[in-house]
N, C-alpha and C. Protein backbone atom coordinates (compact mmCIF):
# COMPACT_ATOMS: atom_id res chain seq x y z
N UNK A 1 80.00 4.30 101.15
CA UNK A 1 80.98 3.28 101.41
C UNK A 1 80.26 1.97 101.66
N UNK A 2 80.90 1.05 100.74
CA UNK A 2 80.32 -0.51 101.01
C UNK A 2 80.66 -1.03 101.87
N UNK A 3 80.51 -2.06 102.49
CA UNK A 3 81.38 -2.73 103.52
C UNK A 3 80.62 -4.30 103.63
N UNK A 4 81.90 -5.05 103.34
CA UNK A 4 81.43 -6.65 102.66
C UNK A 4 81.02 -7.53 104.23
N UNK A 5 80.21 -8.18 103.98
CA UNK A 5 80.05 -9.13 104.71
C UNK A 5 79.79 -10.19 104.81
N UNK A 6 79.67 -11.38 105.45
CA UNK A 6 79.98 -13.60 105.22
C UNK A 6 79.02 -13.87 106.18
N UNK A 7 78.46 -14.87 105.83
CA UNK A 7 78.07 -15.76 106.97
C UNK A 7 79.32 -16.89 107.29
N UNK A 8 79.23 -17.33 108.57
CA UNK A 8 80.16 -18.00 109.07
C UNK A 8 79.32 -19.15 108.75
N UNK A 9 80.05 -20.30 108.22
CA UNK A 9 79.26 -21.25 108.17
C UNK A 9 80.02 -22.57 108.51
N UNK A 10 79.92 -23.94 108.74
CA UNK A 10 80.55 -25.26 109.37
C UNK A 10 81.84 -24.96 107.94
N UNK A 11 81.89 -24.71 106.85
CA UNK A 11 82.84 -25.30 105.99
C UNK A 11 84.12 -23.99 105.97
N UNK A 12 83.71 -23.36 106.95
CA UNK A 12 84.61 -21.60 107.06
C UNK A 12 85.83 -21.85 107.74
N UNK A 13 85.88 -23.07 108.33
CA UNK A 13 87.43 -23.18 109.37
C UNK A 13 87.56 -25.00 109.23
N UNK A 14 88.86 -25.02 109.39
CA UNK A 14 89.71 -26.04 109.43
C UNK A 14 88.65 -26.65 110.57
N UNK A 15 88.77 -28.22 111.19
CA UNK A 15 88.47 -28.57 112.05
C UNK A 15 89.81 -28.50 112.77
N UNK A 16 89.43 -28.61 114.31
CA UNK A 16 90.91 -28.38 115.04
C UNK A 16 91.20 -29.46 115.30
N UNK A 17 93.03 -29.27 115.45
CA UNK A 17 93.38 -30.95 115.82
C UNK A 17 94.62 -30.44 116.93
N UNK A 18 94.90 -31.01 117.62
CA UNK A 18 95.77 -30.25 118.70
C UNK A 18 97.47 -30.87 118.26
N UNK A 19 98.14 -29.85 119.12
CA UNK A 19 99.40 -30.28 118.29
C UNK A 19 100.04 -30.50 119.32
N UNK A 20 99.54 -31.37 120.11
CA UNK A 20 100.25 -31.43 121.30
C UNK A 20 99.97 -32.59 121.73
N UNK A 21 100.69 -33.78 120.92
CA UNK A 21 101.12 -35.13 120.80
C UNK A 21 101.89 -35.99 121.61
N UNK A 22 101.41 -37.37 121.96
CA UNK A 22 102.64 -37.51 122.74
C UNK A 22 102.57 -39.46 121.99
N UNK A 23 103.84 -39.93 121.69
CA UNK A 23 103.76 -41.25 121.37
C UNK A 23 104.42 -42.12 122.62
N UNK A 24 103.72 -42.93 122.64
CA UNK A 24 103.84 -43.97 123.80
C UNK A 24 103.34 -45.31 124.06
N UNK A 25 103.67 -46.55 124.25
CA UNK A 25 103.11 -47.14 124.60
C UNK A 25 101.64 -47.75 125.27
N UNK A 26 100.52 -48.09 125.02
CA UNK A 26 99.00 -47.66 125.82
C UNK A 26 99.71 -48.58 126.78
N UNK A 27 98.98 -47.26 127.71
CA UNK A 27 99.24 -48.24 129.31
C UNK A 27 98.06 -47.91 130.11
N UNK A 28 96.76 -47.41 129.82
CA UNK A 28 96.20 -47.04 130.34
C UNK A 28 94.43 -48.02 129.70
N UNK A 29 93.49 -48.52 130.44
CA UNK A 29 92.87 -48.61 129.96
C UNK A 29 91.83 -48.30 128.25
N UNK A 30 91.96 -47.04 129.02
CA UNK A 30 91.18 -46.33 127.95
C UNK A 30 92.10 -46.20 126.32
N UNK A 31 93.14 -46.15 126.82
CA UNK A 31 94.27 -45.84 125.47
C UNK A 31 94.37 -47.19 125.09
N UNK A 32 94.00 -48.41 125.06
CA UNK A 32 93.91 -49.38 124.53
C UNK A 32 92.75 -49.93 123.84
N UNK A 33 92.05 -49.06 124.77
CA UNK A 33 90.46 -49.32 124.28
C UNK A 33 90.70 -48.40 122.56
N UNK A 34 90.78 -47.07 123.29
CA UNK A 34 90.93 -46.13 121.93
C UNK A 34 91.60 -47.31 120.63
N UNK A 35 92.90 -47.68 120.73
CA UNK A 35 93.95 -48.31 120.06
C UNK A 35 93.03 -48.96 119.39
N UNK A 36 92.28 -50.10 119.80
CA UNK A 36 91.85 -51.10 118.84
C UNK A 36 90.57 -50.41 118.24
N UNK A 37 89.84 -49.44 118.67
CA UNK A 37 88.95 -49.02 117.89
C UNK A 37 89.42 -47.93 116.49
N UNK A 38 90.43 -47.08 116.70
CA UNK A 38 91.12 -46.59 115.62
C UNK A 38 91.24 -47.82 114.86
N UNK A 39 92.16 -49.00 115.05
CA UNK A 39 92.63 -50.05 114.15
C UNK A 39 91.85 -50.55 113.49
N UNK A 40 90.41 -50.75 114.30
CA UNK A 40 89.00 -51.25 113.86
C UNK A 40 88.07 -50.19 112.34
N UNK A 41 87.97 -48.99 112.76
CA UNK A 41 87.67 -48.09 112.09
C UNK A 41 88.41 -47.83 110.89
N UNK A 42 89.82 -47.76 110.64
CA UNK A 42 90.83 -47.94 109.74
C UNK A 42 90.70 -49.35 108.92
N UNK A 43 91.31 -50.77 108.98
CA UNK A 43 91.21 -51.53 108.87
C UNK A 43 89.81 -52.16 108.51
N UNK A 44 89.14 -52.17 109.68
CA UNK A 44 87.81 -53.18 109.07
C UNK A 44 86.65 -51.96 108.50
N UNK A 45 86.67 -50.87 109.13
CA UNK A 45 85.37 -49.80 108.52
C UNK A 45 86.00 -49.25 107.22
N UNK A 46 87.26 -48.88 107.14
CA UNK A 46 87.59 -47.98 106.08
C UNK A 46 87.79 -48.38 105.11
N UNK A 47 88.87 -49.19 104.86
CA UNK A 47 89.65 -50.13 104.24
C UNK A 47 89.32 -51.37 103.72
N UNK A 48 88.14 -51.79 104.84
CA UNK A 48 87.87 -53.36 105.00
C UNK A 48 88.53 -54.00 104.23
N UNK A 49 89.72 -54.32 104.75
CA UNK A 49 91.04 -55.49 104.39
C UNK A 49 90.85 -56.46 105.39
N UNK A 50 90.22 -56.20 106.87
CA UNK A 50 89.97 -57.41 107.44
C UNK A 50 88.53 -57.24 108.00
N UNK A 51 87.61 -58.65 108.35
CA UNK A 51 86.34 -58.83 108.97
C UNK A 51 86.91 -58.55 110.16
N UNK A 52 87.60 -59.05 110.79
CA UNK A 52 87.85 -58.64 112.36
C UNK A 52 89.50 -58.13 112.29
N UNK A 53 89.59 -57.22 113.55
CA UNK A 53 91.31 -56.62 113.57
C UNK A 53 91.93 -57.59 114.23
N UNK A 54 91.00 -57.90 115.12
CA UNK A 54 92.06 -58.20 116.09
C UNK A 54 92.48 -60.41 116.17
N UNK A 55 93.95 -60.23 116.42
CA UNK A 55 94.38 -61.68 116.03
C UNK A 55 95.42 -62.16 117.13
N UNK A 56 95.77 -63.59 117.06
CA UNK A 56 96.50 -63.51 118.40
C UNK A 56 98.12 -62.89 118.63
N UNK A 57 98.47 -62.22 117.46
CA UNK A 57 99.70 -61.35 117.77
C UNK A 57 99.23 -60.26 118.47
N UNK A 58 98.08 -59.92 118.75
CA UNK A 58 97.50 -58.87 119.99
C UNK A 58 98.19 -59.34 121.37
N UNK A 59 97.95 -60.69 121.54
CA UNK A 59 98.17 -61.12 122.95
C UNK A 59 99.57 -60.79 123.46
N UNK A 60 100.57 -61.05 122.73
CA UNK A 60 102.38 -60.91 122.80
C UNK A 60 102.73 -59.09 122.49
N UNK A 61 101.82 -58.54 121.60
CA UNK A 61 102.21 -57.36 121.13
C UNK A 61 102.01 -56.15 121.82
N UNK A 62 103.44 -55.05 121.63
CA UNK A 62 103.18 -53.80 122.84
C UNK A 62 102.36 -52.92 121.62
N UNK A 63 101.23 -52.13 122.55
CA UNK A 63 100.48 -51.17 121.85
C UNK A 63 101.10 -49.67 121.57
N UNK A 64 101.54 -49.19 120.70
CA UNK A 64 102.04 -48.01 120.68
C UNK A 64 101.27 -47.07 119.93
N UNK A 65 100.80 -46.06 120.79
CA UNK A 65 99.29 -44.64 120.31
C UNK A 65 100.22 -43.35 120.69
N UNK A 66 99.83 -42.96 119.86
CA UNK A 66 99.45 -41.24 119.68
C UNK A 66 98.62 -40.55 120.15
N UNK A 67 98.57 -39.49 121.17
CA UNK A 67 97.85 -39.41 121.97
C UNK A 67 97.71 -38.14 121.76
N UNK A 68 96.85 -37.49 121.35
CA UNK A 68 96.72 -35.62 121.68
C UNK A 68 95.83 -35.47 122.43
N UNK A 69 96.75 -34.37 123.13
CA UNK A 69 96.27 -33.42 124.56
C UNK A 69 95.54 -32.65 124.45
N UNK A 70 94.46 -32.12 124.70
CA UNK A 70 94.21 -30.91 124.38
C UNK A 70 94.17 -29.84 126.22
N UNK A 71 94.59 -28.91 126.47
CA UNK A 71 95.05 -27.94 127.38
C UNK A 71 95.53 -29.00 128.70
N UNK A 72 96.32 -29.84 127.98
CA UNK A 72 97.59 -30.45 129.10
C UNK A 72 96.67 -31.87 129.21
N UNK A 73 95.54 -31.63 128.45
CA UNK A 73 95.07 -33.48 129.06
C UNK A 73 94.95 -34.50 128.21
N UNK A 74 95.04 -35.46 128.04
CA UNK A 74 95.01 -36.49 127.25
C UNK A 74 93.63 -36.69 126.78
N UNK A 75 93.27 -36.79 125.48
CA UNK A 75 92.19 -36.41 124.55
C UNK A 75 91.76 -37.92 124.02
N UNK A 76 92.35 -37.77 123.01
CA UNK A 76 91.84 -39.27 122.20
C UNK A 76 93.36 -40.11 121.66
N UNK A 77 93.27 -40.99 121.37
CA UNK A 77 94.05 -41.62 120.59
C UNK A 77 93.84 -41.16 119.10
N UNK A 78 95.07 -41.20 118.21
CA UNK A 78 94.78 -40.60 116.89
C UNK A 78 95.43 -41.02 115.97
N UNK A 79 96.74 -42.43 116.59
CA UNK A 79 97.49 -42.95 115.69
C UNK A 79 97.86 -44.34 116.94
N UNK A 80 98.19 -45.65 115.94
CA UNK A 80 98.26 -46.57 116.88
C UNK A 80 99.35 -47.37 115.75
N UNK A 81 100.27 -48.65 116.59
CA UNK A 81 100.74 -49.29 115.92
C UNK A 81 101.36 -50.33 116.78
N UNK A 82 101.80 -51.70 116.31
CA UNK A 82 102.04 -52.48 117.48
C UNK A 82 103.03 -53.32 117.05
N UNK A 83 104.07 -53.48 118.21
CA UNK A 83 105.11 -54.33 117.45
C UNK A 83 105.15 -55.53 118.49
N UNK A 84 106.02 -56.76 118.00
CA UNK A 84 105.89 -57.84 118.69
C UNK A 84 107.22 -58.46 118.21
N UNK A 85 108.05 -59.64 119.07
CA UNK A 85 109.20 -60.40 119.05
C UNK A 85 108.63 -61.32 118.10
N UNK A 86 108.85 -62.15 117.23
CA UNK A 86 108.82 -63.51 116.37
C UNK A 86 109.60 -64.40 116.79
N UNK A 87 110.79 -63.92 116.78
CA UNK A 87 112.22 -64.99 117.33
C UNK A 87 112.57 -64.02 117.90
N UNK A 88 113.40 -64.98 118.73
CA UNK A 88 115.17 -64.28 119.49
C UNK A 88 115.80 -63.27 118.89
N UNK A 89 115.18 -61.58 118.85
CA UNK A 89 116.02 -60.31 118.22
C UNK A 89 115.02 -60.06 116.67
N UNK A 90 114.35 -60.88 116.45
CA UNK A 90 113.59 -60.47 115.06
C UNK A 90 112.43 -59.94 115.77
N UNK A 91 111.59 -58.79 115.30
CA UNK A 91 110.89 -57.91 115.62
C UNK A 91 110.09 -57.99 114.33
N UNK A 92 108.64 -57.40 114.29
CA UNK A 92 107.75 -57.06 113.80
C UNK A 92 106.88 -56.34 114.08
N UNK A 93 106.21 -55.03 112.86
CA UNK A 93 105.76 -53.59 113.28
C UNK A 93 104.69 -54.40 112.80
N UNK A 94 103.26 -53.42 112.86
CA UNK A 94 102.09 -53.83 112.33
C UNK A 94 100.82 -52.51 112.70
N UNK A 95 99.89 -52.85 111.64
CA UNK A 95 98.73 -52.33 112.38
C UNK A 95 98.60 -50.49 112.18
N UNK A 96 100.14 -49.75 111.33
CA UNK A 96 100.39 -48.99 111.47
C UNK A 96 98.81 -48.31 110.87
N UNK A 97 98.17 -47.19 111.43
CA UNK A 97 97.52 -46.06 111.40
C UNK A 97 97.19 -44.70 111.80
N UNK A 98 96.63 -43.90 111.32
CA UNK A 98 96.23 -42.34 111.95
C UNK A 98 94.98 -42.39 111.64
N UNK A 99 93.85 -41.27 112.63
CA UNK A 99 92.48 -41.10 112.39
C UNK A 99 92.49 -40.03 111.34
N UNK A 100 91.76 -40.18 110.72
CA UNK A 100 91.31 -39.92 109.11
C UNK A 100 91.78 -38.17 109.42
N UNK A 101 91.43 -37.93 110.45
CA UNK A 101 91.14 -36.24 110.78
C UNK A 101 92.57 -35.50 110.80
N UNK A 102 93.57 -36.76 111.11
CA UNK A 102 95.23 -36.44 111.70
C UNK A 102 95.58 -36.76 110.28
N UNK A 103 95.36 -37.20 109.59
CA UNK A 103 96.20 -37.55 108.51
C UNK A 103 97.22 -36.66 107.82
N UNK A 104 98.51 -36.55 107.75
CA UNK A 104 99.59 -35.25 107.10
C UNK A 104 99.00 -34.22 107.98
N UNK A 105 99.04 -34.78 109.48
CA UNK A 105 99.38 -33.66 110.51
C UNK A 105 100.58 -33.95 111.73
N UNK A 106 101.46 -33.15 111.93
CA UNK A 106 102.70 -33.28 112.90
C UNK A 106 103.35 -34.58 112.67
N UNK A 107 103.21 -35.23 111.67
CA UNK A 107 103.68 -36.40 111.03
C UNK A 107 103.70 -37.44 112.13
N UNK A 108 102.64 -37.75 112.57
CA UNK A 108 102.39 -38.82 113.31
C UNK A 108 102.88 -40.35 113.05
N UNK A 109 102.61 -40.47 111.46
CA UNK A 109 102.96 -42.09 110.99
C UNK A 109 104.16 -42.29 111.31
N UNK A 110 105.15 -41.14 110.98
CA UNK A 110 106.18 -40.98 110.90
C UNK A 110 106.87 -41.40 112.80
N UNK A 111 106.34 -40.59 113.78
CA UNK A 111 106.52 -40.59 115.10
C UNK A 111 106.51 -42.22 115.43
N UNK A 112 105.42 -42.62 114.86
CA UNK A 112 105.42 -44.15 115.54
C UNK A 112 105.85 -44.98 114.79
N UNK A 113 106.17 -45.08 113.16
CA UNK A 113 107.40 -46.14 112.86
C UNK A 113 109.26 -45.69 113.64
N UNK A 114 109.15 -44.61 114.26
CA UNK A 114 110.08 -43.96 114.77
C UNK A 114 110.21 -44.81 116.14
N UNK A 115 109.12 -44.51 117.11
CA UNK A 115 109.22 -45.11 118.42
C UNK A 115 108.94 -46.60 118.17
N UNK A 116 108.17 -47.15 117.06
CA UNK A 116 108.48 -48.72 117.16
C UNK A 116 109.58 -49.35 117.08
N UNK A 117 110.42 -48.77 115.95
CA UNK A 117 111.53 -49.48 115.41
C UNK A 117 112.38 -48.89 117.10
N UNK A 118 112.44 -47.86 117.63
CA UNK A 118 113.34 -47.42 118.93
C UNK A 118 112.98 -48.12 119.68
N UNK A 119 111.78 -48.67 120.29
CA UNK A 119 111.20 -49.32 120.97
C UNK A 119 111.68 -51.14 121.07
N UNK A 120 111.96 -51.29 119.80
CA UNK A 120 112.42 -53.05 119.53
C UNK A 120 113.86 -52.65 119.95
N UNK A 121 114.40 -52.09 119.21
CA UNK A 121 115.60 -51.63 119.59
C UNK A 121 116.18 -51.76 121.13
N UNK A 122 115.36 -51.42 121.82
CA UNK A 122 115.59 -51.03 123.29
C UNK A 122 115.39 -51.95 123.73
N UNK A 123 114.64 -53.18 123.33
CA UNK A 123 114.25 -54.58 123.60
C UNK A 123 115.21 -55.84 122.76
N UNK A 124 116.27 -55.51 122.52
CA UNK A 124 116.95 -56.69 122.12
C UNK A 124 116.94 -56.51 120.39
N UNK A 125 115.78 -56.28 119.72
CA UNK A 125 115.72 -56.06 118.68
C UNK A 125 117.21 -55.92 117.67
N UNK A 126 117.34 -56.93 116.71
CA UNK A 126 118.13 -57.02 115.50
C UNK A 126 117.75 -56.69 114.24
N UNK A 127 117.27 -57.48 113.90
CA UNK A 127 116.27 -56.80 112.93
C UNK A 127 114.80 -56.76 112.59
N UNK A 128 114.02 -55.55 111.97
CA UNK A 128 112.55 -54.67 112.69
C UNK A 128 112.37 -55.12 111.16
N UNK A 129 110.77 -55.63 111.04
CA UNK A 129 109.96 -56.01 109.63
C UNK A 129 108.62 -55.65 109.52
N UNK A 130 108.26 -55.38 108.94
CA UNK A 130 106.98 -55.44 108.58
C UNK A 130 106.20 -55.43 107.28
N UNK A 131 104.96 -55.91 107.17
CA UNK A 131 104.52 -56.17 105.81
C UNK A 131 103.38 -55.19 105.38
N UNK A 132 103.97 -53.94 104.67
CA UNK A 132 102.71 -53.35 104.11
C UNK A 132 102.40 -53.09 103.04
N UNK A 133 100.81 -52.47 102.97
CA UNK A 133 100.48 -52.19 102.17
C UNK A 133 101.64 -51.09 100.97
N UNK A 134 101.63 -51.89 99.64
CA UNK A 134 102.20 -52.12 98.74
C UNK A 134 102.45 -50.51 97.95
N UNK A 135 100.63 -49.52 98.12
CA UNK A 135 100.85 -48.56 98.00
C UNK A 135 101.96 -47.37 98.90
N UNK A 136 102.55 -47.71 100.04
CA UNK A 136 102.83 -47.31 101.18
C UNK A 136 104.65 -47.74 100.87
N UNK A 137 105.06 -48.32 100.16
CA UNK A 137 105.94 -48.63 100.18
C UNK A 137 107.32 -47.65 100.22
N UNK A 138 107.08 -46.75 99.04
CA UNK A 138 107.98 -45.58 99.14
C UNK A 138 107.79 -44.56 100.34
N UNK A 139 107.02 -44.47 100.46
CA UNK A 139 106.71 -44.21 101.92
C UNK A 139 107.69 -44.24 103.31
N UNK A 140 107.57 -45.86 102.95
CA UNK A 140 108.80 -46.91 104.34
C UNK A 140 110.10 -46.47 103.59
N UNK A 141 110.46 -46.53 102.39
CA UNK A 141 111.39 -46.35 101.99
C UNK A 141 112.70 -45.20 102.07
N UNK A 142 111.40 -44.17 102.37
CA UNK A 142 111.87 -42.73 102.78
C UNK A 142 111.82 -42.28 104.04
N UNK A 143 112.22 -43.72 104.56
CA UNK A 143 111.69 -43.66 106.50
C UNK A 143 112.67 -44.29 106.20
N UNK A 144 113.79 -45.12 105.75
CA UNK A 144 115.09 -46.14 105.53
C UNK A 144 114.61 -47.30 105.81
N UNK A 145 113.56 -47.97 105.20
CA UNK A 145 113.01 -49.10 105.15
C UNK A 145 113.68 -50.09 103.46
N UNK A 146 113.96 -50.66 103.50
CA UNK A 146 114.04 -51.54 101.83
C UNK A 146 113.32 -52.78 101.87
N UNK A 147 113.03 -52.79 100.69
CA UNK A 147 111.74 -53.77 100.10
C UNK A 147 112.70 -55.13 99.79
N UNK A 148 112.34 -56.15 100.71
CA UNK A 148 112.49 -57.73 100.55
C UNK A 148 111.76 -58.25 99.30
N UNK A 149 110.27 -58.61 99.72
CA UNK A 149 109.74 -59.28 98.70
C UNK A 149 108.31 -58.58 99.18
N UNK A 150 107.95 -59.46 97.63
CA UNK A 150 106.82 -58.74 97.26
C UNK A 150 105.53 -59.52 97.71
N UNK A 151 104.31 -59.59 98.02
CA UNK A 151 103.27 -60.95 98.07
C UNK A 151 101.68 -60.24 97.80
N UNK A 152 100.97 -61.09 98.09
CA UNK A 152 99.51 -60.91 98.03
C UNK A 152 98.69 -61.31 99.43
N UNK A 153 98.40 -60.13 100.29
CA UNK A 153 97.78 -60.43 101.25
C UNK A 153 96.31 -59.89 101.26
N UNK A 154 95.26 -60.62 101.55
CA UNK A 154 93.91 -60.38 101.75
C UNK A 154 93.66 -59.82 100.28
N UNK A 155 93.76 -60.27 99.49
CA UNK A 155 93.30 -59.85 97.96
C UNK A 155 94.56 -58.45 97.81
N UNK A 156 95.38 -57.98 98.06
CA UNK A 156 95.84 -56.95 98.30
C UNK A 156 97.82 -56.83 98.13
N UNK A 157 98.02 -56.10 97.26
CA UNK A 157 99.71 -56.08 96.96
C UNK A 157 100.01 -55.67 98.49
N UNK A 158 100.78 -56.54 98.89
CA UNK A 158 101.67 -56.42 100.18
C UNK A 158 103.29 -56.44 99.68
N UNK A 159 104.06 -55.68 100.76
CA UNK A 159 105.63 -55.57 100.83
C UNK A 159 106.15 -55.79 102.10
N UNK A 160 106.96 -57.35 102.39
CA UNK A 160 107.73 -57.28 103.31
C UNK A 160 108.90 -56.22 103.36
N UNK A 161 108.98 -55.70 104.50
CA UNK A 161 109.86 -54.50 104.27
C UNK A 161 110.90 -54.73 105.58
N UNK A 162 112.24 -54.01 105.65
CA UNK A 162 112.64 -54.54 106.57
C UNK A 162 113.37 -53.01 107.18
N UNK A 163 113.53 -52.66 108.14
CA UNK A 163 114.15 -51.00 108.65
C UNK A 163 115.77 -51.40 108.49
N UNK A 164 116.48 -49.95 108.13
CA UNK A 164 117.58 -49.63 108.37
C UNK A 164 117.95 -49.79 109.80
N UNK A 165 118.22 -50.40 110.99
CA UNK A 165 118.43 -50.12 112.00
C UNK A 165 119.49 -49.03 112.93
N UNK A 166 120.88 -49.10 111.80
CA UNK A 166 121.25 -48.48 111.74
C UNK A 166 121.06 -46.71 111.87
N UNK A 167 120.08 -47.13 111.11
CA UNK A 167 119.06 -45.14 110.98
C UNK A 167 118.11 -44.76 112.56
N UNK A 168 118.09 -46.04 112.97
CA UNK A 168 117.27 -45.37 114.09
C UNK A 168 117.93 -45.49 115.86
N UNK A 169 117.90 -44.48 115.96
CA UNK A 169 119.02 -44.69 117.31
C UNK A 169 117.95 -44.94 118.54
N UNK A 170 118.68 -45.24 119.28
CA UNK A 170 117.74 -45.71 120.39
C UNK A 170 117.50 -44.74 121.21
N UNK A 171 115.78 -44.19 121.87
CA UNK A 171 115.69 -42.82 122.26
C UNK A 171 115.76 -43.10 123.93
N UNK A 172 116.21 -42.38 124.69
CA UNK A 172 115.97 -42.41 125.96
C UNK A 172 114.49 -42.36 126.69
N UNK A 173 114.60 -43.25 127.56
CA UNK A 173 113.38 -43.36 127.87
C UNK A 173 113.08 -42.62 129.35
N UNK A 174 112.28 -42.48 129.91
CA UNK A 174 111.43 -42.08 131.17
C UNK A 174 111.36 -43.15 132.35
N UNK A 175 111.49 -43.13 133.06
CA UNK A 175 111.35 -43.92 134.05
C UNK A 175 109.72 -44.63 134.17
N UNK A 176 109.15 -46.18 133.94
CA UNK A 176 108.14 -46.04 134.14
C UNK A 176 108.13 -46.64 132.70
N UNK A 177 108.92 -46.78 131.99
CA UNK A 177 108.89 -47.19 130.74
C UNK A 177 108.48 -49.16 130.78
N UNK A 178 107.41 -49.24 129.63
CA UNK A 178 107.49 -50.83 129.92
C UNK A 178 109.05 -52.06 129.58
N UNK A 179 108.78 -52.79 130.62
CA UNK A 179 109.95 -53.65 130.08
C UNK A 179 109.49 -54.87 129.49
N UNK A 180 110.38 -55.57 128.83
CA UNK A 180 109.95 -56.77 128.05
C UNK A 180 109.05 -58.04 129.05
N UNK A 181 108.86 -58.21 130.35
CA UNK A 181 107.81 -58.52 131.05
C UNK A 181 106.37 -58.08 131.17
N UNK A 182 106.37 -56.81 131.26
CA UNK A 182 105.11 -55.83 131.21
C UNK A 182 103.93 -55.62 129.93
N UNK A 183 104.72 -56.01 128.45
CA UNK A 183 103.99 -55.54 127.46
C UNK A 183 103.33 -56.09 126.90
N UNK A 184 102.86 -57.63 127.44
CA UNK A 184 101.71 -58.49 127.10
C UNK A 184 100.42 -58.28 127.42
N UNK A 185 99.37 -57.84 126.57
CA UNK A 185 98.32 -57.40 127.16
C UNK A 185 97.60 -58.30 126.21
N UNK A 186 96.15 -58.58 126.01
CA UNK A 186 95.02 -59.10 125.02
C UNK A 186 93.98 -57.92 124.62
């Protein structure tokens, strides 16, 4: 009788990613720190669409991360995105990302164009915009986003896009939640 045998080797298992997510606002040092270094790593390392991330819609804008736990504790940041007022009820998303490792896992992108657009919402918000990348479009689209116009940002097909508001109901929040005073950070 034969009896087969493997070496176990680094390419034998999935890397792990925990599924035990939470989207929220950074309110915590470190989860802001995380925030702009995901955005940094995405954006200027990956992508390099920009030399630097960060601009002064940072200063006005609330940080919203993805946070996985791993055995009840808060781990890393793994998805970030940030929205900000323009005018009186006009809103704007931005910045949307996941770490390379989360990518088409527990649908994260999905979670935080979810809590942004809920998030403006809960803040006065009329109508929620944002301008993305062009490949990404059907994407927003199948999130109830429709395509305004079309442009060229940073060498790059961009789509102003604008949310169904309608589609996104406003989620109840937690006590402890930021209010439109609180969410100015740099």
């Amino acid at each position: 009788m034969m009896s087969a045998s493997f070496a176990l080797v680094a390419d034998t298992f999935e890397p792990w990613r925990a599924d035990d997510l939470r989207i929220k606002p950074a309110s915590e040092a470190w989860e802001r720190a995380d925030y702009y270094a995901l955005r940094r790593a995405v954006f200027v390392g990956e992508q390099r669409l920009l030399e630097q991330d960060r601009d002064t819609r940072d200063f006005q804008a609330i940080p919203i991360v993805a946070v996985a736990h791993a055995c009840g504790m808060a781990d890393r940041v793994v998805g970030a995105v940030r929205i900000y007022e323009d005018k009186d009820g006009l809103w704007y998303g931005g910045r949307l990302c996941v770490a390379r490792d989360y990518r088409r896992h527990a649908q994260i992108g999905q979670a935080l164009v979810n809590e942004a657009v809920a998030r403006a919402k809960d803040l006065g918000c009329h109508t929620f915009r944002a301008t993305v990348q062009a490949a990404n479009e059907t994407w927003f689209q199948r999130l109830h986003w429709r395509s305004l116009e079309r442009m060229e940002l940073l060498g790059q097909p961009h789509v102003l896009m604008q949310a169904e508001l309608e589609r996104y109901p406003i989620l109840p929040r937690q006590s402890g939640s930021l209010s439109r005073e609180e969410h100015c950070h740099g």
